[in-house]
C-alpha atoms as a PDB file:
ATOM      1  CA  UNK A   1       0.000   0.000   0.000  1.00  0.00           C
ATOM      2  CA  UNK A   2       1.327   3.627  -0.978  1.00  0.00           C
ATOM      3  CA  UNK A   3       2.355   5.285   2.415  1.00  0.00           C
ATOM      4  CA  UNK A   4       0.061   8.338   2.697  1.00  0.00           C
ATOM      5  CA  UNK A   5       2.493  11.402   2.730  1.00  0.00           C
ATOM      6  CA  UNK A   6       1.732  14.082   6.077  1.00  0.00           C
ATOM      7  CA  UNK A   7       1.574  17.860   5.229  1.00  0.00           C
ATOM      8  CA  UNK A   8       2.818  18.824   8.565  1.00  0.00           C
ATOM      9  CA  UNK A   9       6.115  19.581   9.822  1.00  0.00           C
ATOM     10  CA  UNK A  10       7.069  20.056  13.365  1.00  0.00           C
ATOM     11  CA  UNK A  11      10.408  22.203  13.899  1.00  0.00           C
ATOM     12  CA  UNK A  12      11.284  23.497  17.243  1.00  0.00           C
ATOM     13  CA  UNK A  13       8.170  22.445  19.321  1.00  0.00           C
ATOM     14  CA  UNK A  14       5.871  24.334  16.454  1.00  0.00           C
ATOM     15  CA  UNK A  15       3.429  22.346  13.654  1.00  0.00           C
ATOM     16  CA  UNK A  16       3.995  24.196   9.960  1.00  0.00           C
ATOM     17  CA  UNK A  17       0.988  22.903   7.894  1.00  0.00           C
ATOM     18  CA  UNK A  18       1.287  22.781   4.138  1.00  0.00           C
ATOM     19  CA  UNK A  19      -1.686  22.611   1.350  1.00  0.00           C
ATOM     20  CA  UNK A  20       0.426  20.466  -0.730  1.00  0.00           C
ATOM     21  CA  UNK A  21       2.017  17.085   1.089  1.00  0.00           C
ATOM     22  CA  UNK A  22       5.087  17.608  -1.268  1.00  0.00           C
ATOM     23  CA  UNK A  23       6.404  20.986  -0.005  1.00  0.00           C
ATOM     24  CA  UNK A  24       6.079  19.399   3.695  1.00  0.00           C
ATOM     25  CA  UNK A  25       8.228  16.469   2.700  1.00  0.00           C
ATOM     26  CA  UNK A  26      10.690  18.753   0.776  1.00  0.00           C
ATOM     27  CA  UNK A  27      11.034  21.066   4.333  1.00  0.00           C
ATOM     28  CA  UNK A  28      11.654  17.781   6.386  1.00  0.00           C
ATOM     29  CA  UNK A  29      14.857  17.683   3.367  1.00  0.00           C
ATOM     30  CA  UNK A  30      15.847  20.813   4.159  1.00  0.00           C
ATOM     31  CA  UNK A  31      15.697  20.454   7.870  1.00  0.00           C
ATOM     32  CA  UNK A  32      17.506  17.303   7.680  1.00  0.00           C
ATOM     33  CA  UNK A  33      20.441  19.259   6.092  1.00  0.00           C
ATOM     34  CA  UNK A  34      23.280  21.335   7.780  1.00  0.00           C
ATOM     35  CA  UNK A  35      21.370  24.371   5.809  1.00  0.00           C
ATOM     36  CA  UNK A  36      18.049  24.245   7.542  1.00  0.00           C
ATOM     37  CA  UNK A  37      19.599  25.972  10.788  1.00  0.00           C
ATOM     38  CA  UNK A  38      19.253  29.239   9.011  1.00  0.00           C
ATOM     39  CA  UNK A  39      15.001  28.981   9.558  1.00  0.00           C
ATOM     40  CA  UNK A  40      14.289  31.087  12.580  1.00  0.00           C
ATOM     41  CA  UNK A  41      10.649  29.581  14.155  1.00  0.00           C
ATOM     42  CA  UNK A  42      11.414  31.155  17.490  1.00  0.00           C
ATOM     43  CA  UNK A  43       8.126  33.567  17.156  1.00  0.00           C
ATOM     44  CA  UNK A  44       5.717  33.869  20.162  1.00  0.00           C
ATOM     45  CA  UNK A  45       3.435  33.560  17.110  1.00  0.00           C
ATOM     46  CA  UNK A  46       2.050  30.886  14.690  1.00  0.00           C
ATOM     47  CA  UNK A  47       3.941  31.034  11.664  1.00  0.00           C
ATOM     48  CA  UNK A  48       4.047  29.958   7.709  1.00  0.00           C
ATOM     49  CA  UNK A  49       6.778  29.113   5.717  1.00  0.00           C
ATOM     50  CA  UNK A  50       6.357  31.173   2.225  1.00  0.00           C
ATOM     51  CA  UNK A  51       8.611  30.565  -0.966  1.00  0.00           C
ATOM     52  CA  UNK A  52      10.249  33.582  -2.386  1.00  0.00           C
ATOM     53  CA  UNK A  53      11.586  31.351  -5.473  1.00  0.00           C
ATOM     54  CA  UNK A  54      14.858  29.732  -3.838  1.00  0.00           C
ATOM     55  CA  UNK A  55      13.978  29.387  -0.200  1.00  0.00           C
ATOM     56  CA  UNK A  56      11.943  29.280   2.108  1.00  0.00           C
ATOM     57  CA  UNK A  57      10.743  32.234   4.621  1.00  0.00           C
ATOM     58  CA  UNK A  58       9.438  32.069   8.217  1.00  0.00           C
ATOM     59  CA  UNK A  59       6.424  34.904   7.867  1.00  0.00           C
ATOM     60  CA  UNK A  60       4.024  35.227  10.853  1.00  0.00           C
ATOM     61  CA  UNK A  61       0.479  34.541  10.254  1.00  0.00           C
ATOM     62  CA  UNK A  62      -0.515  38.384  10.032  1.00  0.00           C
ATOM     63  CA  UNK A  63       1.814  38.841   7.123  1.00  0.00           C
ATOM     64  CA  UNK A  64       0.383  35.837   5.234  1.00  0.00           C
ATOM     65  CA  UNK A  65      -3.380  37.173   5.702  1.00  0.00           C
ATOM     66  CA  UNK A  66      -2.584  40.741   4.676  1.00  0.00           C
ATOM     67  CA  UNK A  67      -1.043  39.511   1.330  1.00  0.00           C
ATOM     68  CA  UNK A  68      -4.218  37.027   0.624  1.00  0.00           C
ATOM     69  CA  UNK A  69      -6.350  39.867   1.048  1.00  0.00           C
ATOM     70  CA  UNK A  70      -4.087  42.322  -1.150  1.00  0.00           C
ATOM     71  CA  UNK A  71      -4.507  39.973  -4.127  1.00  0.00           C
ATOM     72  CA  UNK A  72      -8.222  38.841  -3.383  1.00  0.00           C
ATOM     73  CA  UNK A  73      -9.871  41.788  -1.960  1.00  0.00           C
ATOM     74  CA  UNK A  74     -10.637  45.787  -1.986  1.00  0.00           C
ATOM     75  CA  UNK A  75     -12.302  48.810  -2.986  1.00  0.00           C
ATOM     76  CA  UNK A  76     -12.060  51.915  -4.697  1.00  0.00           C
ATOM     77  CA  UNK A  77     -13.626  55.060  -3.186  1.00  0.00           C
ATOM     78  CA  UNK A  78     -14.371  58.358  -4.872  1.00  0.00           C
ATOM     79  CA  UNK A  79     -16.170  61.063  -2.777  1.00  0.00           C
ATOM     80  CA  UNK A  80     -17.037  64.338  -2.836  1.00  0.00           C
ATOM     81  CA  UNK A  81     -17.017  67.650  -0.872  1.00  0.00           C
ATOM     82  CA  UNK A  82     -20.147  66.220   0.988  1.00  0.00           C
ATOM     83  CA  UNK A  83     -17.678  64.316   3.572  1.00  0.00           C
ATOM     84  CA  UNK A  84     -15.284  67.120   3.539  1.00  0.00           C
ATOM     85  CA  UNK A  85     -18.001  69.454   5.548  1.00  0.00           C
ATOM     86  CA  UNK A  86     -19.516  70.511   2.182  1.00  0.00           C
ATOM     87  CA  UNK A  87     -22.683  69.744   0.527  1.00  0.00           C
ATOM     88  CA  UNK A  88     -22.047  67.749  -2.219  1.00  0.00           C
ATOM     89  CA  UNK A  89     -21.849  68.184  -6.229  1.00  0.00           C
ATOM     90  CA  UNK A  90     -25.404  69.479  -7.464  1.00  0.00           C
ATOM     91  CA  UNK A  91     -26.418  69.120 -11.142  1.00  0.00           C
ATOM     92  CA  UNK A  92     -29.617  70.064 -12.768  1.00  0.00           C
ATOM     93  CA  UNK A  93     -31.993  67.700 -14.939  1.00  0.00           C
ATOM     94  CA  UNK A  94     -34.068  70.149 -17.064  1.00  0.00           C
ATOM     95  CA  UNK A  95     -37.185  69.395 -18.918  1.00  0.00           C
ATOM     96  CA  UNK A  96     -35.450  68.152 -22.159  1.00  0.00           C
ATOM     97  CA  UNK A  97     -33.044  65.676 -19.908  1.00  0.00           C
ATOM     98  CA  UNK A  98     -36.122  63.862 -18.709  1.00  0.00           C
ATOM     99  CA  UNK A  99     -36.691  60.217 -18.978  1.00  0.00           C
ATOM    100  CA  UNK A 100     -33.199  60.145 -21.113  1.00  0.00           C
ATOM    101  CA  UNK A 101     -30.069  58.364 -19.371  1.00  0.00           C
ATOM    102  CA  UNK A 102     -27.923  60.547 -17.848  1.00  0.00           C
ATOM    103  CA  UNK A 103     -24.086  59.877 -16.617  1.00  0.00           C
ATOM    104  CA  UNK A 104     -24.106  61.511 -13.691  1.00  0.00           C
ATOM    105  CA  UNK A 105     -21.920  64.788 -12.316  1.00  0.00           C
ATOM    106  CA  UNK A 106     -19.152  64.455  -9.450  1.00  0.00           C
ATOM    107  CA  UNK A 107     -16.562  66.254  -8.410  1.00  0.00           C
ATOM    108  CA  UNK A 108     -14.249  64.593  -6.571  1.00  0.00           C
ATOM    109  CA  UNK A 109     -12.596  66.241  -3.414  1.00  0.00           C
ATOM    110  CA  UNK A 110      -8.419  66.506  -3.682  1.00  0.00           C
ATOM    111  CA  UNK A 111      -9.230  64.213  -0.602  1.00  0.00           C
ATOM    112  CA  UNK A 112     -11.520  61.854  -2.129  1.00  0.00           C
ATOM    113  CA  UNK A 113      -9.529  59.191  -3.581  1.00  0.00           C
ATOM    114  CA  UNK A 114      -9.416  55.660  -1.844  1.00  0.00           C
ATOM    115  CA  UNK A 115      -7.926  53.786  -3.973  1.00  0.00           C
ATOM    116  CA  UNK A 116      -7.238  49.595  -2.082  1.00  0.00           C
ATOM    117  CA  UNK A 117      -7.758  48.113  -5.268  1.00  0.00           C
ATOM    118  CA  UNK A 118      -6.367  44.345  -5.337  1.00  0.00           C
ATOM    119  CA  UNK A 119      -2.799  43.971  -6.226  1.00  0.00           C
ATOM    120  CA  UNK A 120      -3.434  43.027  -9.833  1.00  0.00           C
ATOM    121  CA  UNK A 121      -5.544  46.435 -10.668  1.00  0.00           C
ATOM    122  CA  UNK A 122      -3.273  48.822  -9.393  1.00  0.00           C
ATOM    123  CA  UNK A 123      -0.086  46.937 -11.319  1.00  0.00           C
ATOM    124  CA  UNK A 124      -2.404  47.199 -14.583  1.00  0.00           C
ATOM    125  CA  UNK A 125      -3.468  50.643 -14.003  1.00  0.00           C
ATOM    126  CA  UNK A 126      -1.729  53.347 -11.635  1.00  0.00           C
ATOM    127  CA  UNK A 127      -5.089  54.986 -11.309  1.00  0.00           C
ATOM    128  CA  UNK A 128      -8.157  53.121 -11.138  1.00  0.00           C
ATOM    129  CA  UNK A 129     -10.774  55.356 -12.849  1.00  0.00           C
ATOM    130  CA  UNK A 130     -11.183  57.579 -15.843  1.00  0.00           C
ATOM    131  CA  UNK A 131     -13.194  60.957 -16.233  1.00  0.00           C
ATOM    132  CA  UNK A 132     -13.194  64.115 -13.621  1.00  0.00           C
ATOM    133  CA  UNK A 133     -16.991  63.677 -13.218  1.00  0.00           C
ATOM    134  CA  UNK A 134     -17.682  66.974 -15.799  1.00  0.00           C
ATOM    135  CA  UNK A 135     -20.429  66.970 -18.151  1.00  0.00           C
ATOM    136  CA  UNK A 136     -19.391  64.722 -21.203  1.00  0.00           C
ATOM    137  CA  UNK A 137     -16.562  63.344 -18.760  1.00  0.00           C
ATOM    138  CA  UNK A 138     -17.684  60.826 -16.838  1.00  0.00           C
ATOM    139  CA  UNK A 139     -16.201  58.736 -14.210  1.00  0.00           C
ATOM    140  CA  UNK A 140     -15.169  55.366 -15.219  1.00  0.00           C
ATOM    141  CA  UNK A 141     -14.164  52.682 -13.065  1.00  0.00           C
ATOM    142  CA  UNK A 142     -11.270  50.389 -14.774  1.00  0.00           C
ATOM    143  CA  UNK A 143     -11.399  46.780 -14.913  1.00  0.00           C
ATOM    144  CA  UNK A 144      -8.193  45.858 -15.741  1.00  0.00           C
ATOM    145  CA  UNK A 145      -6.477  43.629 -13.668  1.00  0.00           C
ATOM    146  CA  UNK A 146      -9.743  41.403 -12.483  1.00  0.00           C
ATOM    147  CA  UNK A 147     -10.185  38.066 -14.538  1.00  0.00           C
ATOM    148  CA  UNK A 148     -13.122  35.771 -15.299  1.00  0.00           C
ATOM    149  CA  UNK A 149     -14.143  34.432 -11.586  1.00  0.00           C
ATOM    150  CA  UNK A 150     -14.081  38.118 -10.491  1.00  0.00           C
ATOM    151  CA  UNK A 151     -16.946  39.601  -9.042  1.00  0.00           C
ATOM    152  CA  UNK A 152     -17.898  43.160  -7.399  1.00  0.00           C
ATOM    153  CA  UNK A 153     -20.497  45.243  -6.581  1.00  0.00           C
ATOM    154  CA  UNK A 154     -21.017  49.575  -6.939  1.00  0.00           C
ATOM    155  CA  UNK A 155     -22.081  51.856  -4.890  1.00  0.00           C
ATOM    156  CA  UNK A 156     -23.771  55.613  -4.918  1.00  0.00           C
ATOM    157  CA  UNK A 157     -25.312  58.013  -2.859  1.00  0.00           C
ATOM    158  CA  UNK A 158     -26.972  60.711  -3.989  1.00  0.00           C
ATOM    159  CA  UNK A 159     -30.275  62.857  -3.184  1.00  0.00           C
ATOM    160  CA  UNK A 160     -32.786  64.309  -5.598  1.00  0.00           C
ATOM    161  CA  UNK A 161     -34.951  67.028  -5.291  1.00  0.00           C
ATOM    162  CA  UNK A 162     -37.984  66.961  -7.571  1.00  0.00           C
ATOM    163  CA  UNK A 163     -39.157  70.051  -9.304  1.00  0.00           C
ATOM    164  CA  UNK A 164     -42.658  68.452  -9.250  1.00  0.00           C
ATOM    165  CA  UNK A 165     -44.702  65.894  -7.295  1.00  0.00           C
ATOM    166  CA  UNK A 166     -44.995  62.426  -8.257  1.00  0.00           C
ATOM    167  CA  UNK A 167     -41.259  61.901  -9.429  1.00  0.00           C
ATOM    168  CA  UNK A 168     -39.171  58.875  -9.819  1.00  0.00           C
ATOM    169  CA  UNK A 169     -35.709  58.298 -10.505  1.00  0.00           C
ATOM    170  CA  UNK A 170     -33.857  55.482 -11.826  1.00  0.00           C
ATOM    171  CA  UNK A 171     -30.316  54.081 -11.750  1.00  0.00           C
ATOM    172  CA  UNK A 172     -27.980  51.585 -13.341  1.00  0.00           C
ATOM    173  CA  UNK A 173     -24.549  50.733 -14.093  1.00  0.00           C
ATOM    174  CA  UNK A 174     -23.042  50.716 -17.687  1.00  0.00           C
ATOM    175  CA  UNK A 175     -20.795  48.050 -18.590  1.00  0.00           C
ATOM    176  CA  UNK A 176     -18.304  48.992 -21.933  1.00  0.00           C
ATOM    177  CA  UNK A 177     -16.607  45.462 -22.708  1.00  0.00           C
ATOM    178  CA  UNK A 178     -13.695  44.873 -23.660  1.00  0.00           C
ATOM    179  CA  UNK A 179     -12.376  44.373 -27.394  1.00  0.00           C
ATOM    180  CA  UNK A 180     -14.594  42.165 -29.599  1.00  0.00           C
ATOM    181  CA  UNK A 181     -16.676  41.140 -26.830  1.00  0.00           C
ATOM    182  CA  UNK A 182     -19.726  42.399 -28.163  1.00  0.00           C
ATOM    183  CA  UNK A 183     -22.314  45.207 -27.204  1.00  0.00           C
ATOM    184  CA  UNK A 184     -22.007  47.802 -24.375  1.00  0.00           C
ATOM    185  CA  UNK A 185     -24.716  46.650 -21.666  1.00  0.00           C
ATOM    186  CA  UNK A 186     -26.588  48.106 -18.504  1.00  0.00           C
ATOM    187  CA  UNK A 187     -27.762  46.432 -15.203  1.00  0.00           C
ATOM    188  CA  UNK A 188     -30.782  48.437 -13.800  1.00  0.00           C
ATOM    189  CA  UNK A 189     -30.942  49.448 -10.282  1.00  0.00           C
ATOM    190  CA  UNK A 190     -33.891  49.514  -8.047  1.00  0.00           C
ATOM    191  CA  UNK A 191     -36.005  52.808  -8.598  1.00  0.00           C
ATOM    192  CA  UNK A 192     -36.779  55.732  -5.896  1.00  0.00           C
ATOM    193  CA  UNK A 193     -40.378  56.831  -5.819  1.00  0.00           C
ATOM    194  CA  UNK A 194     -40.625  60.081  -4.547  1.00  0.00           C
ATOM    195  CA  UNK A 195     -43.715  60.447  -2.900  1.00  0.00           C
ATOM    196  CA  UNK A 196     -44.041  63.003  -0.235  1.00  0.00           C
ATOM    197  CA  UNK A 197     -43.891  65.835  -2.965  1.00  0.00           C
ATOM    198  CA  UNK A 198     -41.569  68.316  -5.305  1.00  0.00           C
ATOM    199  CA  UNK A 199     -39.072  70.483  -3.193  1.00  0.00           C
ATOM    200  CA  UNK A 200     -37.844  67.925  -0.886  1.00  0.00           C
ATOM    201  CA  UNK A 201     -34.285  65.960  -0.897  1.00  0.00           C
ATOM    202  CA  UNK A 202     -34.942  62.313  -1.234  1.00  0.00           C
ATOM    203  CA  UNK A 203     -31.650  60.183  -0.407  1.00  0.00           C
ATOM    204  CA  UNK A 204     -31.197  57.412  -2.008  1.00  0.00           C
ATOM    205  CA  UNK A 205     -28.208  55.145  -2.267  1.00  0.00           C
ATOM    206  CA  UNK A 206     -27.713  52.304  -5.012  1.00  0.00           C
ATOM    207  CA  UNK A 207     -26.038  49.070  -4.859  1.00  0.00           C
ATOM    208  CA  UNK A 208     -25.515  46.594  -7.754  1.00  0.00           C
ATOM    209  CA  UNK A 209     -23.512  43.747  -7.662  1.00  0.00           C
ATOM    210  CA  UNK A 210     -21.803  42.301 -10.946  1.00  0.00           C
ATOM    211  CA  UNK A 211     -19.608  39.223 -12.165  1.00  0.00           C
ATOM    212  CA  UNK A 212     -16.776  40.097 -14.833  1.00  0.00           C
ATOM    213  CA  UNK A 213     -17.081  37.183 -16.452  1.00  0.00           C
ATOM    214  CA  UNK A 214     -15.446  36.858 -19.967  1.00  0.00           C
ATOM    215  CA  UNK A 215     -16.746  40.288 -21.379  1.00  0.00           C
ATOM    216  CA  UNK A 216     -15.471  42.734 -19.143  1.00  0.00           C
ATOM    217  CA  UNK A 217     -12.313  40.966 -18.077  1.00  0.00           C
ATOM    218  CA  UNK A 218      -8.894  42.171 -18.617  1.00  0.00           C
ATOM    219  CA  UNK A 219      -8.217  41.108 -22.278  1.00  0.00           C
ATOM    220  CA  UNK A 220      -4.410  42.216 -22.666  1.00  0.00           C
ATOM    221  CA  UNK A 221      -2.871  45.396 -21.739  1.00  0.00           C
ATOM    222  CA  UNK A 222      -5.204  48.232 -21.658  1.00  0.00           C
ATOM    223  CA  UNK A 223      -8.116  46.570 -23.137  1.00  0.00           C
ATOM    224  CA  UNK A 224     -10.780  45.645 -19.942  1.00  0.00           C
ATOM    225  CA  UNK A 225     -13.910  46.379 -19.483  1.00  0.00           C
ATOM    226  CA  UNK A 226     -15.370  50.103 -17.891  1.00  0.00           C
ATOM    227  CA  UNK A 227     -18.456  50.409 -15.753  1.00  0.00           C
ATOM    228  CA  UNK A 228     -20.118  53.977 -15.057  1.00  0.00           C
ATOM    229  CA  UNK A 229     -22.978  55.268 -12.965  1.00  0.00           C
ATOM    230  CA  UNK A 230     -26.058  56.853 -14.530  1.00  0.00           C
ATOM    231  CA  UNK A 231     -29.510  57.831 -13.831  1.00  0.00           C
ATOM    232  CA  UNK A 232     -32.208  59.032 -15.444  1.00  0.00           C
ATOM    233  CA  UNK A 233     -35.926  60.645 -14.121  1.00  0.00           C
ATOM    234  CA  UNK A 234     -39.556  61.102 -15.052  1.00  0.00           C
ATOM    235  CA  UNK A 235     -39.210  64.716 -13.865  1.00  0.00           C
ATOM    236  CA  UNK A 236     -37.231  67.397 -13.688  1.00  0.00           C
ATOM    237  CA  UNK A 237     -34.878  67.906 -10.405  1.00  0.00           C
ATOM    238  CA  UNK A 238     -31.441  68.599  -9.371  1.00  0.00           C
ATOM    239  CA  UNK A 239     -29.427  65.510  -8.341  1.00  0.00           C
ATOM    240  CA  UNK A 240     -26.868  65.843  -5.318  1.00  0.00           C
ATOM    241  CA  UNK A 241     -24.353  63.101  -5.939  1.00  0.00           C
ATOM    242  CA  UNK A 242     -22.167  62.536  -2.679  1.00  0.00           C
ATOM    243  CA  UNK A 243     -19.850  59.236  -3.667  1.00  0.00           C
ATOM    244  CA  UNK A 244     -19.398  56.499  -5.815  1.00  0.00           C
ATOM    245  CA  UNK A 245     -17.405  53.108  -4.654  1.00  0.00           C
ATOM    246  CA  UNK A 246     -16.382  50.076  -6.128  1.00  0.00           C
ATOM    247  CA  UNK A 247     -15.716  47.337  -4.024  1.00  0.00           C
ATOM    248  CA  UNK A 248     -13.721  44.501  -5.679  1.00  0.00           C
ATOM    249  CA  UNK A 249     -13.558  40.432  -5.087  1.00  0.00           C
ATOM    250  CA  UNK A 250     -10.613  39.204  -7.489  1.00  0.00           C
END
């Protein structure tokens, strides 16, 4: 019978546990040899061994769990004035903008920027949106760097005031894909039904989650897909937008 091959090591009182029974037997090798002294496990803490390429590295546990989530996990944050004790960036939806899709108007503070995008995003692109939120400039949140199984999920806040009573206001996300993938495409939010009347601030804040799939992936160097915010309404208003976030699962 084929003797079943452990994927623990213990060195110096401690347990190292491997994923793959192979690199356990290859550190029981190494600590076998005159080399493996070199391995300092004397941490008060639990601790991994990591490859760099030639050896391997004692890391604490901390170390290992902030690099998982650097490549796996993040967000990217753009706000306005409205958290910098101001009021937010308004922009007016007249009579011929109505019930027409609008990209919507942001300004971002100097402040504003968040940017914890995973690892692989901000090695693809040093900045992880395009557009300074100006009429016929939108903001666009980059894809590149996210693959296939990637999935995420926007988020905006905004108010709108209605000019008249009865209102309602949509949202959605538009998706540009990437090179010969097809036709652009739009997810549609849930809508706000303003119903207490014109001249009042309704709040409203939008969430849609998305998978990348094999549209909107990163293709090849600067060819991924774009997503942007829009809105459009039955009436006219001014909109109040106060941030927009991307949060990221690679």
């Amino acid at each position: 019978m084929r003797k079943k091959i452990s994927n623990k090591v213990f060195h110096n009182g401690k347990a190292i546990y491997f994923d793959d029974p192979q690199e356990a037997a290859l550190l029981r090798e190494l600590l076998a040899s005159s080399s493996s002294s070199s391995l300092d496990l004397s941490g008060d803490v639990d601790q991994l061994l990591v490859g760099n390429g030639t050896e391997f590295v004692a890391q604490d546990l901390e170390y290992v769990t902030d690099k998982v989530i650097a490549n796996t996990q993040g967000y990217y944050g753009l706000l306005s004035d409205f958290y910098f004790d101001g009021s937010g960036t308004d922009s007016e939806i007249t009579i011929t903008d109505v019930d027409v899709w609008q990209d919507v108007i942001m300004t971002i503070h100097p402040s504003g920027t968040s940017d914890q995008r995973v690892t692989d995003m901000k090695t693809a692109q040093a900045v992880g949106h395009e557009g300074n939120g100006t009429d016929g400039n939108p903001i666009n949140f980059l894809l590149e760097g996210l693959v296939e199984a990637s999935f995420c999920t926007l988020r905006a806040s905004l108010d709108f005031t209605p000019d008249e009573d009865g209102g309602r206001l949509d949202s959605r996300i538009f998706l540009e894909r990437h090179t010969g993938a097809g036709a652009d495409f739009a997810i549609n939010a849930a809508g706000l039904a303003m119903e207490s009347g014109a001249d009042e601030a309704y709040p409203h804040l939008v969430t849609v989650e998305f998978f990348v799939g094999d549209t909107i992936d990163t293709n090849g160097p600067g060819d991924a897909g774009k997503i942007r915010f829009q809105i459009k309404a039955d009436v006219a208003g001014t909109v109040t937008m106060k941030e927009i976030a991307l949060f990221i699962n690679r």
